[in-house]
Protein backbone atom coordinates (compact mmCIF):
# COMPACT_ATOMS: atom_id res chain seq x y z
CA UNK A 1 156.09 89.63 76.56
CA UNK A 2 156.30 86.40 78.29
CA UNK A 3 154.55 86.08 82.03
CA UNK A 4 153.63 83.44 84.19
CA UNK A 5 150.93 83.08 86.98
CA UNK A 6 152.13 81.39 90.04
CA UNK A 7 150.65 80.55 93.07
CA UNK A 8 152.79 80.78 96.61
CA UNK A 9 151.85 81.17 100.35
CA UNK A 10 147.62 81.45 99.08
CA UNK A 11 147.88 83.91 96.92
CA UNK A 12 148.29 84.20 93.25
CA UNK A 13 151.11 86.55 91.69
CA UNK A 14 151.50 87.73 87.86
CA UNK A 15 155.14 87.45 87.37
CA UNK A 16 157.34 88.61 84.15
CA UNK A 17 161.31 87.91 84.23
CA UNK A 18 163.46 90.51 86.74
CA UNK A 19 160.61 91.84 88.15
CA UNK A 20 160.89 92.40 92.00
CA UNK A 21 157.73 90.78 94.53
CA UNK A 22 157.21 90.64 98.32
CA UNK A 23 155.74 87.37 98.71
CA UNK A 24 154.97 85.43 102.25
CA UNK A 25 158.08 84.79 104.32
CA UNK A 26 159.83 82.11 102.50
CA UNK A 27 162.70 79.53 104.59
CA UNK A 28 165.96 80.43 102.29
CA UNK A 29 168.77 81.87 103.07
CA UNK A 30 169.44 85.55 101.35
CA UNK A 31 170.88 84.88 98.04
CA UNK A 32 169.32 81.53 97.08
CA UNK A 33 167.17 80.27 93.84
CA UNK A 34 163.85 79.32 95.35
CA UNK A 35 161.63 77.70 92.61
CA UNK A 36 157.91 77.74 92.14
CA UNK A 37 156.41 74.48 90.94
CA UNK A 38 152.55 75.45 91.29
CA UNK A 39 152.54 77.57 88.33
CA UNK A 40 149.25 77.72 86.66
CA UNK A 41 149.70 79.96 84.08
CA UNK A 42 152.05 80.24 81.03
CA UNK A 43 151.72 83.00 78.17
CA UNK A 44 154.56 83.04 75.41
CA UNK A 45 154.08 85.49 73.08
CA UNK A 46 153.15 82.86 70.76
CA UNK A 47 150.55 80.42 73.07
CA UNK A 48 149.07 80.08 76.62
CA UNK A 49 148.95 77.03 78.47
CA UNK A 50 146.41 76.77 81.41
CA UNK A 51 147.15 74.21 83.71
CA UNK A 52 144.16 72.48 85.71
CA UNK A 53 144.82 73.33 88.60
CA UNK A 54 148.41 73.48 87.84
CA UNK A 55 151.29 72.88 84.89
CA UNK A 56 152.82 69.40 86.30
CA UNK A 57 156.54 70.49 84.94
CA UNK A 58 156.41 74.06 84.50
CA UNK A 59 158.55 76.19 87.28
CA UNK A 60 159.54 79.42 87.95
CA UNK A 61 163.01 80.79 89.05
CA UNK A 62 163.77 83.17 91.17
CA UNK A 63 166.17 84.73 93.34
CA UNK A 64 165.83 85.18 97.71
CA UNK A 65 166.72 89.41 97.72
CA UNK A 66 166.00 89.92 101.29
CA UNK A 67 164.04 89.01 104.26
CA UNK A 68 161.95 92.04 105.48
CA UNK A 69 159.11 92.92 108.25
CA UNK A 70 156.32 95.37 107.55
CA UNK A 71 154.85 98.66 109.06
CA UNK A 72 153.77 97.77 112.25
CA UNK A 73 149.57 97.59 112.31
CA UNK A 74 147.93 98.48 115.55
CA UNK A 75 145.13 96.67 117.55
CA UNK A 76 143.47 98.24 120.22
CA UNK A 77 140.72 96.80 122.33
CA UNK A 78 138.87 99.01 125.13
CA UNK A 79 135.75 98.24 127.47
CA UNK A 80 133.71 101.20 128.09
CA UNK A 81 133.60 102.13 131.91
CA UNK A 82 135.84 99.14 132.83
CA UNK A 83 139.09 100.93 132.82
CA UNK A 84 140.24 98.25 130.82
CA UNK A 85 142.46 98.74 127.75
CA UNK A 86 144.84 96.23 125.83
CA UNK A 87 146.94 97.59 122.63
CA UNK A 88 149.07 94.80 120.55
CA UNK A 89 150.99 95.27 117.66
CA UNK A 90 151.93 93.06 114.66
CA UNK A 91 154.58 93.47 112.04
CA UNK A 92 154.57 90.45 109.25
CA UNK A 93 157.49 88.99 107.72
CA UNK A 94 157.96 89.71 103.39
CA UNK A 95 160.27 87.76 101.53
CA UNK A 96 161.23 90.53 98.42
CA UNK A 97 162.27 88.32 95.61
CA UNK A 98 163.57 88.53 92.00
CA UNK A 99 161.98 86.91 88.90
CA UNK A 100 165.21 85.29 87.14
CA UNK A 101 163.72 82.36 84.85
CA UNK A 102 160.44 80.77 83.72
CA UNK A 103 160.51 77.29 82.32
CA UNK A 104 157.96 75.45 80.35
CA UNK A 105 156.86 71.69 81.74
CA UNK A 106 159.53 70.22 79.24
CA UNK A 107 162.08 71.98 81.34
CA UNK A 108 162.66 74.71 78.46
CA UNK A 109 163.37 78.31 78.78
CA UNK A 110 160.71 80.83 78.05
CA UNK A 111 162.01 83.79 79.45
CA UNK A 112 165.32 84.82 81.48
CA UNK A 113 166.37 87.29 82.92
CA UNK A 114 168.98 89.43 81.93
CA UNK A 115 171.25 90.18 85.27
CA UNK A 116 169.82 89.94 88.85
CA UNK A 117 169.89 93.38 90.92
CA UNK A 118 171.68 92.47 94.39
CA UNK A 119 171.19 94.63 97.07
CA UNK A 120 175.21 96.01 97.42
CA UNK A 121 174.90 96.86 93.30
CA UNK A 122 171.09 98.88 94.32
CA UNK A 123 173.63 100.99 96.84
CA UNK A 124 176.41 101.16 94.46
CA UNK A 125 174.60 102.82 91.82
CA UNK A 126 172.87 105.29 94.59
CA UNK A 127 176.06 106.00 96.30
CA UNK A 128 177.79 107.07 92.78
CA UNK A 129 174.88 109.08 91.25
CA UNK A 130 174.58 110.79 94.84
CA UNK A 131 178.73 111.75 94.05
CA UNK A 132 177.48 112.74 90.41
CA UNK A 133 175.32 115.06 91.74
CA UNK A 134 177.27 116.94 94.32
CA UNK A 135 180.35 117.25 91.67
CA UNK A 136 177.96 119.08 89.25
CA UNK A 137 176.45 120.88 92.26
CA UNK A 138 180.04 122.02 92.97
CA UNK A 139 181.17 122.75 89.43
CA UNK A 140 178.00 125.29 89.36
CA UNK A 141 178.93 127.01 92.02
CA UNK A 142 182.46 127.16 91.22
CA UNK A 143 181.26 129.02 87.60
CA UNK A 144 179.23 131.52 89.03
């Protein structure tokens, strides 16, 4: 199993082709290939290549899913005896992304990935097993 180790918005993320991140708001439109060039990790299942600090070359692929905010967090500051109270709140912005390739710093492909999940396909598939369900529900009660 083939992953990669990239490095976006300060942090550091383990990535592995098709899987799904939320990552610091990225400026893409929904639907676009954003690519990581600070990658400073490659494993192939046959060698790993540490970059120092990073693979000059080496990027990973991946696909803009969807802009999102988080839960809201709270912050609440009160003065004893001053009758003074101030409450905020804060909700950050996610980008959720897809893992689609990883290329090595010759521009070769490690890993890809098989077919990208798109958010009308996610409602698709629960919209038609949600139909499954309620035709077997009704078949059962049609038997009794």
């Amino acid at each position: 199993m083939s992953f990669a180790i990239i490095e976006t918005g300060g942090k550091q993320y383990k990535v592995t082709t098709s899987k799904i991140l939320e990552i610091e708001k990225l400026n893409a439109k929904v639907g676009e290939t954003v690519k990581f060039k600070n990658v400073l990790l490659l494993n192939d299942d046959k060698s790993t290549e540490i970059g120092s600090p990073s693979i000059a070359g080496a990027t990973v692929e991946a696909k803009l899913l969807d802009n999102v905010k988080d839960r809201t967090v709270l912050i609440f500051h009160k003065r004893r005896r001053k009758h003074s109270r101030k409450k905020n709140g804060h909700r950050q912005r996610h980008s959720k992304i897809q893992i689609t390739k990883i290329l090595s710093k010759d521009g070769k492909v490690i890993d890809e990935a098989k077919a990208a999940i798109t958010k009308k396909a996610v409602t698709k598939e629960v919209a038609s097993k949600t139909k499954t369900k309620e035709a077997v529900t009704k078949k059962k009660v049609v038997k009794k």
